[in-house]
PDB file of N, CA and C in Angstrom:
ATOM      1  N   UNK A   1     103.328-115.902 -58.522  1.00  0.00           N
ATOM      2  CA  UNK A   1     102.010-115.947 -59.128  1.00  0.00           C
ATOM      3  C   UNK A   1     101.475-117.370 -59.102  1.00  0.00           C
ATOM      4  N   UNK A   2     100.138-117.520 -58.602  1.00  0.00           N
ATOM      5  CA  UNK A   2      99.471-118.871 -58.598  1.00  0.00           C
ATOM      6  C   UNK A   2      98.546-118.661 -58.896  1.00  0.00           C
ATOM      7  N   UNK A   3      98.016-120.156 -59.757  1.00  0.00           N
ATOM      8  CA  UNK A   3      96.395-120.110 -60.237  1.00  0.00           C
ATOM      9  C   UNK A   3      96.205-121.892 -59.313  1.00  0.00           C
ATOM     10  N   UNK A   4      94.857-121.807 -58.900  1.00  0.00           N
ATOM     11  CA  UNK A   4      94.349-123.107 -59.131  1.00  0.00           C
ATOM     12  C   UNK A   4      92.964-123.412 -59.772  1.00  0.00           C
ATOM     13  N   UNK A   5      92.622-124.800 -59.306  1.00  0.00           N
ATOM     14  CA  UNK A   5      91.250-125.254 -59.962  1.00  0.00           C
ATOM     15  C   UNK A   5      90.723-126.470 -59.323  1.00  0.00           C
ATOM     16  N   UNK A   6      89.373-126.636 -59.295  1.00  0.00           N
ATOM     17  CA  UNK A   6      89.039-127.742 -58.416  1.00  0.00           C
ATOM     18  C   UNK A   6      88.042-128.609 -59.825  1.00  0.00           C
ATOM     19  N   UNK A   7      88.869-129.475 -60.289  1.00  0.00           N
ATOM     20  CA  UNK A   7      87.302-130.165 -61.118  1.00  0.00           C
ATOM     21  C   UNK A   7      87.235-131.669 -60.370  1.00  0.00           C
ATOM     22  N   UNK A   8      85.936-131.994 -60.937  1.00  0.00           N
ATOM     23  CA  UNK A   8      84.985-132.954 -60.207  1.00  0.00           C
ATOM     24  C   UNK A   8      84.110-133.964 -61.342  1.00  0.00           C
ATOM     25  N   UNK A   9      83.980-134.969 -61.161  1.00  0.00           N
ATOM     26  CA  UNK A   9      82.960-135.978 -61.666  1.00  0.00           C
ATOM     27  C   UNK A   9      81.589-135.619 -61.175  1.00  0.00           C
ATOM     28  N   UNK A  10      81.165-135.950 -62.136  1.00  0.00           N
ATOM     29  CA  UNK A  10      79.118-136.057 -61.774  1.00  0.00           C
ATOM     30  C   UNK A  10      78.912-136.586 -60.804  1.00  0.00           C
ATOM     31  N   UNK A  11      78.123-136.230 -59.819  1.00  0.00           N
ATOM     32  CA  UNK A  11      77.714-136.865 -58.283  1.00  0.00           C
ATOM     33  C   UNK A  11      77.593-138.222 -58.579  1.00  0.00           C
ATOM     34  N   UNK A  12      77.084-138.338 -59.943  1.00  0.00           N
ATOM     35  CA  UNK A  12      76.373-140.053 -60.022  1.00  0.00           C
ATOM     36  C   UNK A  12      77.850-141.021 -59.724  1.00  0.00           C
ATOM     37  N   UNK A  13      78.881-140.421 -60.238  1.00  0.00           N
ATOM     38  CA  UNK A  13      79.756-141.087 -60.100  1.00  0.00           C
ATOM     39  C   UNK A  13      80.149-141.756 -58.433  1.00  0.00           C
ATOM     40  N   UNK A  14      80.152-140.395 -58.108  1.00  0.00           N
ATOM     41  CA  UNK A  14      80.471-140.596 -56.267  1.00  0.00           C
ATOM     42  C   UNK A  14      82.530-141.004 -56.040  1.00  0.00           C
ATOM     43  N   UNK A  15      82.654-139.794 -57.134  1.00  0.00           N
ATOM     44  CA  UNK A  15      84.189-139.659 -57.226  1.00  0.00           C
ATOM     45  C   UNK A  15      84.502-138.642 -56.128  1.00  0.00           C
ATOM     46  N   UNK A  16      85.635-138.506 -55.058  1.00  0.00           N
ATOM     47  CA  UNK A  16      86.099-137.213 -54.439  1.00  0.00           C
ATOM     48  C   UNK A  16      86.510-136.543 -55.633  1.00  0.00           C
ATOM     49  N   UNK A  17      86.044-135.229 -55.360  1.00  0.00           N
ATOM     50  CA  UNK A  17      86.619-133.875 -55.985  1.00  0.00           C
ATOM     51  C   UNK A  17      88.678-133.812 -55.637  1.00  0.00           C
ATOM     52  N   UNK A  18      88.962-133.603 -57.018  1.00  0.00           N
ATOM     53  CA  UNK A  18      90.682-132.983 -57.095  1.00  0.00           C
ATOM     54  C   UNK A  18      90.951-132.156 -57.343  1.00  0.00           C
ATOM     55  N   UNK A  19      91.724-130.980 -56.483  1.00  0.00           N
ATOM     56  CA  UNK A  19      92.016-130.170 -56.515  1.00  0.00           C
ATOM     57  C   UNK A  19      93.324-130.200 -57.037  1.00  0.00           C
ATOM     58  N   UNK A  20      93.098-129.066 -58.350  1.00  0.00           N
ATOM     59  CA  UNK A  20      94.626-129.280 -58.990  1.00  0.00           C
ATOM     60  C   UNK A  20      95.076-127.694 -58.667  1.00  0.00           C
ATOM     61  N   UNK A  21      96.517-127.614 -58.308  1.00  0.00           N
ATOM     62  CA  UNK A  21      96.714-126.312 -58.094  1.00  0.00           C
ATOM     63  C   UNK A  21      98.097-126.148 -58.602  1.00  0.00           C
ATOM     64  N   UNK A  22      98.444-125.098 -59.420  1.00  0.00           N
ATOM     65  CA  UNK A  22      99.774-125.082 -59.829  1.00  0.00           C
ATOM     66  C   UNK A  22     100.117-123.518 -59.758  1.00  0.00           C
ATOM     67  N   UNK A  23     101.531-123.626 -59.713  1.00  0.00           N
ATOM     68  CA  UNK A  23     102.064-121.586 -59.415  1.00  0.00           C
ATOM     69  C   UNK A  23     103.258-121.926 -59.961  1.00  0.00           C
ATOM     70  N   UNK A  24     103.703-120.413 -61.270  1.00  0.00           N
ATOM     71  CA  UNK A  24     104.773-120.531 -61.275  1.00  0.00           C
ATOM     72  C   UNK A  24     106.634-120.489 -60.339  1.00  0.00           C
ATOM     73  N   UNK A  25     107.231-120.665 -60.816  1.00  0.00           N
ATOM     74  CA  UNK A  25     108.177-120.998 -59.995  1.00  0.00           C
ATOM     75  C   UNK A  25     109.484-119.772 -61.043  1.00  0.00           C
ATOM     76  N   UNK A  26     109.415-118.382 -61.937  1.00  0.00           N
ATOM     77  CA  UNK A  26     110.173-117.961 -62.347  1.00  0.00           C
ATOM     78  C   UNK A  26     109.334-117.170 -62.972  1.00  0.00           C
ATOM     79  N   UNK A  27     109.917-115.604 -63.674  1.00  0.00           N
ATOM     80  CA  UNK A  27     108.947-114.378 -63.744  1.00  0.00           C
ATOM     81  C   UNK A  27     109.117-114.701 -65.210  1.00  0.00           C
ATOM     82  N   UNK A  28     109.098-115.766 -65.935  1.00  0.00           N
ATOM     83  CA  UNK A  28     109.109-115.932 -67.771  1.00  0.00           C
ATOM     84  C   UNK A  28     107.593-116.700 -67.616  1.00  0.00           C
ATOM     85  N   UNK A  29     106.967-117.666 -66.470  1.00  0.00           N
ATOM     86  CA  UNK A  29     105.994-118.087 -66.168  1.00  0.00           C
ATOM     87  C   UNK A  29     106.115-119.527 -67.162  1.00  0.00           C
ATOM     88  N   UNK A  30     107.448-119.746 -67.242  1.00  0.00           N
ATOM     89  CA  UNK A  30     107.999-121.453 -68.011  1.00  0.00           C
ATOM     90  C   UNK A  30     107.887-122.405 -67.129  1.00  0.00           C
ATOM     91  N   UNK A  31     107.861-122.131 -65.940  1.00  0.00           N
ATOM     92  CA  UNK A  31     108.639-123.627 -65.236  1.00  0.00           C
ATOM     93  C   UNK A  31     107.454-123.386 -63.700  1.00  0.00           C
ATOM     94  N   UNK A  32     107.024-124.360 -63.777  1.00  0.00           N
ATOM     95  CA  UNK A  32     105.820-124.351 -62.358  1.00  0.00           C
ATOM     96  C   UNK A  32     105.985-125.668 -61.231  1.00  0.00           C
ATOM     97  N   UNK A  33     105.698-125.097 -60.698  1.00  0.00           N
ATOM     98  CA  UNK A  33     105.491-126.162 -59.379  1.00  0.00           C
ATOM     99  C   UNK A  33     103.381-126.417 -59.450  1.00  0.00           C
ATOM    100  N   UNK A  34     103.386-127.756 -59.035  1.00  0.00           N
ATOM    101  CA  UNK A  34     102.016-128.067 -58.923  1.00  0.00           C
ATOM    102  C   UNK A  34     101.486-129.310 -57.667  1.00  0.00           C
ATOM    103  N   UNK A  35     100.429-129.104 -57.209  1.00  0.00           N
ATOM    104  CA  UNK A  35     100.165-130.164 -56.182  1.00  0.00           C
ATOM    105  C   UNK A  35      98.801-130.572 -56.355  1.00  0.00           C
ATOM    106  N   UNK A  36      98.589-131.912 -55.831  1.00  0.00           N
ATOM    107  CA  UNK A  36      97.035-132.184 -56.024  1.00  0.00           C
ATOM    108  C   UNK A  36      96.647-132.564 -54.651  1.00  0.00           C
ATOM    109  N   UNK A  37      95.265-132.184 -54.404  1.00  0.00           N
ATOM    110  CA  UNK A  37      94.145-132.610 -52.904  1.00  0.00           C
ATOM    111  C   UNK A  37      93.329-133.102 -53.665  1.00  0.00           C
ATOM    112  N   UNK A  38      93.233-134.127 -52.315  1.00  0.00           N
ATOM    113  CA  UNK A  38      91.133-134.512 -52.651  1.00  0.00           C
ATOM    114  C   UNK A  38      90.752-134.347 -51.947  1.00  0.00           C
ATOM    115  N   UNK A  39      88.985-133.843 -52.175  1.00  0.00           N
ATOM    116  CA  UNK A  39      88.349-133.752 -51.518  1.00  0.00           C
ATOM    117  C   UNK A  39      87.052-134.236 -51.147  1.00  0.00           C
ATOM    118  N   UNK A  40      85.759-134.072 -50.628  1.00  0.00           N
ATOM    119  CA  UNK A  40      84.725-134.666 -50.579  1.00  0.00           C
ATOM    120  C   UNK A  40      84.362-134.831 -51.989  1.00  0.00           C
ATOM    121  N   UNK A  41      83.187-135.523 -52.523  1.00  0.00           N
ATOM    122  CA  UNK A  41      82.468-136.026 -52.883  1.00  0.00           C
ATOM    123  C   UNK A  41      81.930-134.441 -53.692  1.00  0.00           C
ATOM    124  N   UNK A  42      82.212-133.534 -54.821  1.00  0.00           N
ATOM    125  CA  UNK A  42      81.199-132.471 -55.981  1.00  0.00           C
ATOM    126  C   UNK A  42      81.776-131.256 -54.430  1.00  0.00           C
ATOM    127  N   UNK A  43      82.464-131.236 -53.518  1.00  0.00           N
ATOM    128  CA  UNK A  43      83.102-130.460 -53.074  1.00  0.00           C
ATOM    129  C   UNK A  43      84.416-129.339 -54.179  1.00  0.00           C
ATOM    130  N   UNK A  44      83.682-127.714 -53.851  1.00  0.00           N
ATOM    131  CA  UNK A  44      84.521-127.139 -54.806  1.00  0.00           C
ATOM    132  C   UNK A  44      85.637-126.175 -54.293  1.00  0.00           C
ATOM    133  N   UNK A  45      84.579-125.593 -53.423  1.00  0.00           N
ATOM    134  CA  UNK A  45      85.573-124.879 -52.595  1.00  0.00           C
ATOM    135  C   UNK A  45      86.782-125.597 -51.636  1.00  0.00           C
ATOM    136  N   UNK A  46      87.787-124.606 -51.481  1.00  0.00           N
ATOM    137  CA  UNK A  46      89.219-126.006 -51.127  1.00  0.00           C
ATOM    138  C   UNK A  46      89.424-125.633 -49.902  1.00  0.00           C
ATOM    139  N   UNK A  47      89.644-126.747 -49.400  1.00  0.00           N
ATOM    140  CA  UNK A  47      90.074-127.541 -47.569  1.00  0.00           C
ATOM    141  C   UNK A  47      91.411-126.916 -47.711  1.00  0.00           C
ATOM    142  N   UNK A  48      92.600-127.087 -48.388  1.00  0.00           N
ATOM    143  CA  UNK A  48      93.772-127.132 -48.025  1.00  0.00           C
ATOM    144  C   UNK A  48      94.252-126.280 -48.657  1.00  0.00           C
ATOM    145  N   UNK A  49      93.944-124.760 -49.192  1.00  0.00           N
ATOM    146  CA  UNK A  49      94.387-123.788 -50.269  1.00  0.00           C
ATOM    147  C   UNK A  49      95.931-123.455 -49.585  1.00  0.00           C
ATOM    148  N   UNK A  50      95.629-123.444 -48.442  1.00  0.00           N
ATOM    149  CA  UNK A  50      96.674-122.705 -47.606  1.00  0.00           C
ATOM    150  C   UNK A  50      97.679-123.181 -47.507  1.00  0.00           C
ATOM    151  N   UNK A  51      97.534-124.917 -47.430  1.00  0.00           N
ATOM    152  CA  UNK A  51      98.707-125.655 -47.561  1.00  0.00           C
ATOM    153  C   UNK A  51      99.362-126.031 -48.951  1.00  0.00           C
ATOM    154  N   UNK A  52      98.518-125.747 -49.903  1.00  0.00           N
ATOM    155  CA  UNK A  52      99.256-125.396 -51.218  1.00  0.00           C
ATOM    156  C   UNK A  52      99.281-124.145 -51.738  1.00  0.00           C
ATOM    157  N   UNK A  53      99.111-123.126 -51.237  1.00  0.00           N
ATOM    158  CA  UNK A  53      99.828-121.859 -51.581  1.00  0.00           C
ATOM    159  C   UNK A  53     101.040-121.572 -50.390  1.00  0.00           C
ATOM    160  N   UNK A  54     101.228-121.832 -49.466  1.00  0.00           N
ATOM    161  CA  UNK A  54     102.499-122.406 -48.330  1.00  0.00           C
ATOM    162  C   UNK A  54     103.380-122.803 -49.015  1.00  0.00           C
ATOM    163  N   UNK A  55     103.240-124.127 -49.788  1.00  0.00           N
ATOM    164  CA  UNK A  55     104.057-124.911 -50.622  1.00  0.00           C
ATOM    165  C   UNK A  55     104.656-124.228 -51.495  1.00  0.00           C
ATOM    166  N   UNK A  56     103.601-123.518 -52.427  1.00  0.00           N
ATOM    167  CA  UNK A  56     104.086-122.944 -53.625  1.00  0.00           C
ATOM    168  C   UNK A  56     105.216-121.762 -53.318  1.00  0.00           C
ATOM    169  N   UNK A  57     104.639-121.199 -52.259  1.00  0.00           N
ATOM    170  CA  UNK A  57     105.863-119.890 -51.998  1.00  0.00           C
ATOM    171  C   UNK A  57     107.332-120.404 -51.294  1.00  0.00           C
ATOM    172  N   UNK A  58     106.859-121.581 -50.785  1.00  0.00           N
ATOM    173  CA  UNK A  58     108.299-122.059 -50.314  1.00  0.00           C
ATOM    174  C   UNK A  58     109.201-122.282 -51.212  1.00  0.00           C
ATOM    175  N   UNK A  59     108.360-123.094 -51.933  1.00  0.00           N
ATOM    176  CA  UNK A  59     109.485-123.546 -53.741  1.00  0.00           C
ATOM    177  C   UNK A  59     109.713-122.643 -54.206  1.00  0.00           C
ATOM    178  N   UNK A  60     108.772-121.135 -54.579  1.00  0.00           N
ATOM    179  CA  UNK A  60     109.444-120.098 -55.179  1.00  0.00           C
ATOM    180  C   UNK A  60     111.014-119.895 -54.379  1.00  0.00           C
ATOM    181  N   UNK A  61     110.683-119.731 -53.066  1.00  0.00           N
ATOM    182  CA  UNK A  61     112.318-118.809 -52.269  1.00  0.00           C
ATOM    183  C   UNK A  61     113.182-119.756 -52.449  1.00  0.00           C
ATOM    184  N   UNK A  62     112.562-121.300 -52.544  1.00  0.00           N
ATOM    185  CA  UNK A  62     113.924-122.137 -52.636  1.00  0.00           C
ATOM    186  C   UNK A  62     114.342-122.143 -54.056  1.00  0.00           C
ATOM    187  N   UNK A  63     114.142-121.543 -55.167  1.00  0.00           N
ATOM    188  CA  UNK A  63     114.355-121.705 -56.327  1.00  0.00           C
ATOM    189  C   UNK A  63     114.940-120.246 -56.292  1.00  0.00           C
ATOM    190  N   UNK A  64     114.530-118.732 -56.197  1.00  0.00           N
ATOM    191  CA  UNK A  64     114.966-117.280 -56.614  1.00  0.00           C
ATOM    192  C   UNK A  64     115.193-116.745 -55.385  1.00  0.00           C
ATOM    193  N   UNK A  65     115.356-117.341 -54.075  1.00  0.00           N
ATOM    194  CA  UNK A  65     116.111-116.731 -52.384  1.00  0.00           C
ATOM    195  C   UNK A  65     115.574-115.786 -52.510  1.00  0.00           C
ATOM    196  N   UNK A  66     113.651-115.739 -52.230  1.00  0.00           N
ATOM    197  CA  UNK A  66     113.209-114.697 -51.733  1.00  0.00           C
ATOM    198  C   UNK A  66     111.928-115.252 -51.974  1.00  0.00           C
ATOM    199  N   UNK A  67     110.738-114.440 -51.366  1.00  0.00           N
ATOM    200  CA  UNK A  67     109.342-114.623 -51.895  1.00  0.00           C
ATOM    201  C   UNK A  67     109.193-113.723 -53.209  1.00  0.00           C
ATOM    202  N   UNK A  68     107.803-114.349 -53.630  1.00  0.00           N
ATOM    203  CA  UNK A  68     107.888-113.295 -54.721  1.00  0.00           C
ATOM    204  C   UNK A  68     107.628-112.152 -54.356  1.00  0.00           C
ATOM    205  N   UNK A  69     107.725-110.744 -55.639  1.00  0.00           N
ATOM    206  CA  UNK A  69     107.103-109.157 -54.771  1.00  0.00           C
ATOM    207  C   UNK A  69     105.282-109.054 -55.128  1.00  0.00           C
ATOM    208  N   UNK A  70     104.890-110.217 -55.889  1.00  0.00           N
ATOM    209  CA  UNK A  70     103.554-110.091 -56.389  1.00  0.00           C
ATOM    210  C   UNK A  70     103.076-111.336 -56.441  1.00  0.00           C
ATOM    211  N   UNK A  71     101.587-111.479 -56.463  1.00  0.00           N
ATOM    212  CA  UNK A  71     101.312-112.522 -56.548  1.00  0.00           C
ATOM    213  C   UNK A  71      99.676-112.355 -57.300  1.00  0.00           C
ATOM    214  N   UNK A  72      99.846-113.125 -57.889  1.00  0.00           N
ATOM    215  CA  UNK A  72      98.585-113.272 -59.090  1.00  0.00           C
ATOM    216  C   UNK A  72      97.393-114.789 -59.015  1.00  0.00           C
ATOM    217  N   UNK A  73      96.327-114.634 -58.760  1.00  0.00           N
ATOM    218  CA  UNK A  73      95.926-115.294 -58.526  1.00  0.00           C
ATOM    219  C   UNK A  73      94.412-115.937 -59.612  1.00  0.00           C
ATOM    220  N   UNK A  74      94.068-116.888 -60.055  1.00  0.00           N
ATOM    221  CA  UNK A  74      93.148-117.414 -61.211  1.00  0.00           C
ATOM    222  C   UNK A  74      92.471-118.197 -60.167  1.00  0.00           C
ATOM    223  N   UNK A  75      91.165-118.071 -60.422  1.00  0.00           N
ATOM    224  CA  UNK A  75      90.652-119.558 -59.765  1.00  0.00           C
ATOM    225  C   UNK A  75      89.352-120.121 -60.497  1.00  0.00           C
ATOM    226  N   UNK A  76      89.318-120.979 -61.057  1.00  0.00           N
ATOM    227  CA  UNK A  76      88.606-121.253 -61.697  1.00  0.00           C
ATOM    228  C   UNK A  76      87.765-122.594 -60.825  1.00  0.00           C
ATOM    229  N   UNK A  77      86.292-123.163 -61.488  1.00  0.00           N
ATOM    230  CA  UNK A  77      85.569-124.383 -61.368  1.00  0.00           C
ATOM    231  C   UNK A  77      84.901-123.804 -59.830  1.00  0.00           C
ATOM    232  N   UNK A  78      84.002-122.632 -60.616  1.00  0.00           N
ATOM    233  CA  UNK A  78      83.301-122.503 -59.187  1.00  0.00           C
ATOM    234  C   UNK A  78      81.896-121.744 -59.801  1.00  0.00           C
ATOM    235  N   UNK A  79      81.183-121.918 -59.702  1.00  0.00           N
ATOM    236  CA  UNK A  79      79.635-120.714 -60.289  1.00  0.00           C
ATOM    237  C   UNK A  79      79.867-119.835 -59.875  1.00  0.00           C
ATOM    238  N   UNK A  80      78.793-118.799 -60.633  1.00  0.00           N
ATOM    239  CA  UNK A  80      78.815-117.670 -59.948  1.00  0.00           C
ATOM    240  C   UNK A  80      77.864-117.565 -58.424  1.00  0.00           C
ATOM    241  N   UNK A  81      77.292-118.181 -58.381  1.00  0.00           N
ATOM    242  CA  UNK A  81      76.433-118.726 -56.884  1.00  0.00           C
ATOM    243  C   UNK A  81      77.269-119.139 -55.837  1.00  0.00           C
ATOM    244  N   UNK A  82      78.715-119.272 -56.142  1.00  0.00           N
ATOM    245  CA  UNK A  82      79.488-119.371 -55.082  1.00  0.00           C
ATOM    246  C   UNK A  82      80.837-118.257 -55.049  1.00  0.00           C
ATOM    247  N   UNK A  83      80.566-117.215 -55.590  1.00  0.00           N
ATOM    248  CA  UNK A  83      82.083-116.063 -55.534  1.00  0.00           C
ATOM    249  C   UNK A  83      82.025-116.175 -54.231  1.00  0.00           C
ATOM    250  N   UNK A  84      80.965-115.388 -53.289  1.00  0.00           N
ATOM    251  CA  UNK A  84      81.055-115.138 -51.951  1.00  0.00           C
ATOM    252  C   UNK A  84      81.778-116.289 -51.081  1.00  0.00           C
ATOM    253  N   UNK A  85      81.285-117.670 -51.485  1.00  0.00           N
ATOM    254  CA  UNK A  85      82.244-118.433 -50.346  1.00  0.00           C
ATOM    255  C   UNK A  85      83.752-118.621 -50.397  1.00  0.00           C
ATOM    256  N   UNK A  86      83.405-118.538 -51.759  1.00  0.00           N
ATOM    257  CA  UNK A  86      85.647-118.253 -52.097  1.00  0.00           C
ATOM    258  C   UNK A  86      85.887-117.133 -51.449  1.00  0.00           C
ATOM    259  N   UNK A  87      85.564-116.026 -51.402  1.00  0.00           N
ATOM    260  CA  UNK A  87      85.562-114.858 -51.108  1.00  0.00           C
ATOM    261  C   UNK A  87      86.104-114.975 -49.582  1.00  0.00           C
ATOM    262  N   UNK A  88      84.779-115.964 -48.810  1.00  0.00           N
ATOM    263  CA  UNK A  88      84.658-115.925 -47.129  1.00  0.00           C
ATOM    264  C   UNK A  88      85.813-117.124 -47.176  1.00  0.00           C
ATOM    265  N   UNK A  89      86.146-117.819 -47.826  1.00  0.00           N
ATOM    266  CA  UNK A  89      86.366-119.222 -47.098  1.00  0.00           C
ATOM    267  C   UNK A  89      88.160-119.382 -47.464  1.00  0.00           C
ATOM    268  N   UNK A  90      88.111-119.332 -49.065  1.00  0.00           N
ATOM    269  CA  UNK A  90      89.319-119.127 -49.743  1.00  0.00           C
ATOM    270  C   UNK A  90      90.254-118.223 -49.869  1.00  0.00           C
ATOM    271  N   UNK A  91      89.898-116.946 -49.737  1.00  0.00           N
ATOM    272  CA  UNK A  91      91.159-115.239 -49.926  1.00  0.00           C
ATOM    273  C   UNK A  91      91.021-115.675 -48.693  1.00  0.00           C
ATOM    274  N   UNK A  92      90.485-115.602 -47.140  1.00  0.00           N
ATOM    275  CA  UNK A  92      91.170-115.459 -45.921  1.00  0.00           C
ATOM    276  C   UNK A  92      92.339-117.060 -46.007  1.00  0.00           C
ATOM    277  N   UNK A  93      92.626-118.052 -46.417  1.00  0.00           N
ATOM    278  CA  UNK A  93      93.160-118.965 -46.580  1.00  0.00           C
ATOM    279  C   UNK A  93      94.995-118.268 -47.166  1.00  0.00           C
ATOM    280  N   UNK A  94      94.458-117.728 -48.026  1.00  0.00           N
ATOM    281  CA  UNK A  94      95.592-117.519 -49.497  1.00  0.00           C
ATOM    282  C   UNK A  94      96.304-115.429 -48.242  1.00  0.00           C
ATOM    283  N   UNK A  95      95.503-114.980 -47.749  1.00  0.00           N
ATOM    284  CA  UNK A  95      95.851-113.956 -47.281  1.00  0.00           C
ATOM    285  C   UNK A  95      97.116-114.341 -46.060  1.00  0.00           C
ATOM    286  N   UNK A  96      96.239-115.536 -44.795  1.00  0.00           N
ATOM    287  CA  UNK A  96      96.863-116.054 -43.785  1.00  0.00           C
ATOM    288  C   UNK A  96      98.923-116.252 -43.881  1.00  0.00           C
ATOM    289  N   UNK A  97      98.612-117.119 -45.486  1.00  0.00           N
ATOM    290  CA  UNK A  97      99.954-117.443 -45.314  1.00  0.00           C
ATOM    291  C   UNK A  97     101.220-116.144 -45.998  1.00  0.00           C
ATOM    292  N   UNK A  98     100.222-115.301 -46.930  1.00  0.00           N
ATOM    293  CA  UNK A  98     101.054-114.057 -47.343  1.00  0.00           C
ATOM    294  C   UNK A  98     101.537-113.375 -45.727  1.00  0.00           C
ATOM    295  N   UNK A  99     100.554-113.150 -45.137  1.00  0.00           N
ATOM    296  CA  UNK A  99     100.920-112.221 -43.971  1.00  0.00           C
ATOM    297  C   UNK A  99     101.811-112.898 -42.668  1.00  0.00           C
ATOM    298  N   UNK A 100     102.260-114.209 -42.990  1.00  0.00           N
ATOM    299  CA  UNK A 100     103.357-115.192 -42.157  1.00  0.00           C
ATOM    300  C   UNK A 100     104.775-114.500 -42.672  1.00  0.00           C
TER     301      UNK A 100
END
């Protein structure tokens, strides 16, 4: 099971966006593995989902010698003016590496 989240500074700032992403690592949901990206500049949708949900399932099998049988997913720091691009841009990302 993984959740992530992308928060961001006010444009005025002219901070890259960090993507924080964390998944548990055991079915009590105590003990997690987590990674951070940056990205452009009030960028929400994520460049590298794939390479941190990759990550996350690797650490699961190297921790319980197997993938998990389910996977649960949260994603938060996005409007509703953008479901569809998570939709187009992000589930084909998070699908790619399930079906490896």
């Amino acid at each position: 099971p993984s959740a992530n989240c992308v928060c961001y500074l006010l444009p005025c700032f002219r901070k890259r966006s960090v993507v924080g992403f964390c998944a548990t690592t055991n079915d009590a949901f105590t003990k997690y593995y987590s990674t951070v990206k940056f990205q452009g500049v009030g960028q929400e949708i994520v460049d590298e989902l794939s390479a941190c949900f990759e990550s996350a399932l690797e650490n699961w099998k190297s921790i319980n010698g197997a993938h998990p049988e389910k996977i649960m997913v949260f994603r938060d720091g996005v409007g509703e003016g953008q479901f569809l691009e998570v939709l187009q841009y992000e589930v084909p990302q998070i699908l790619d590496v399930v079906r490896r």
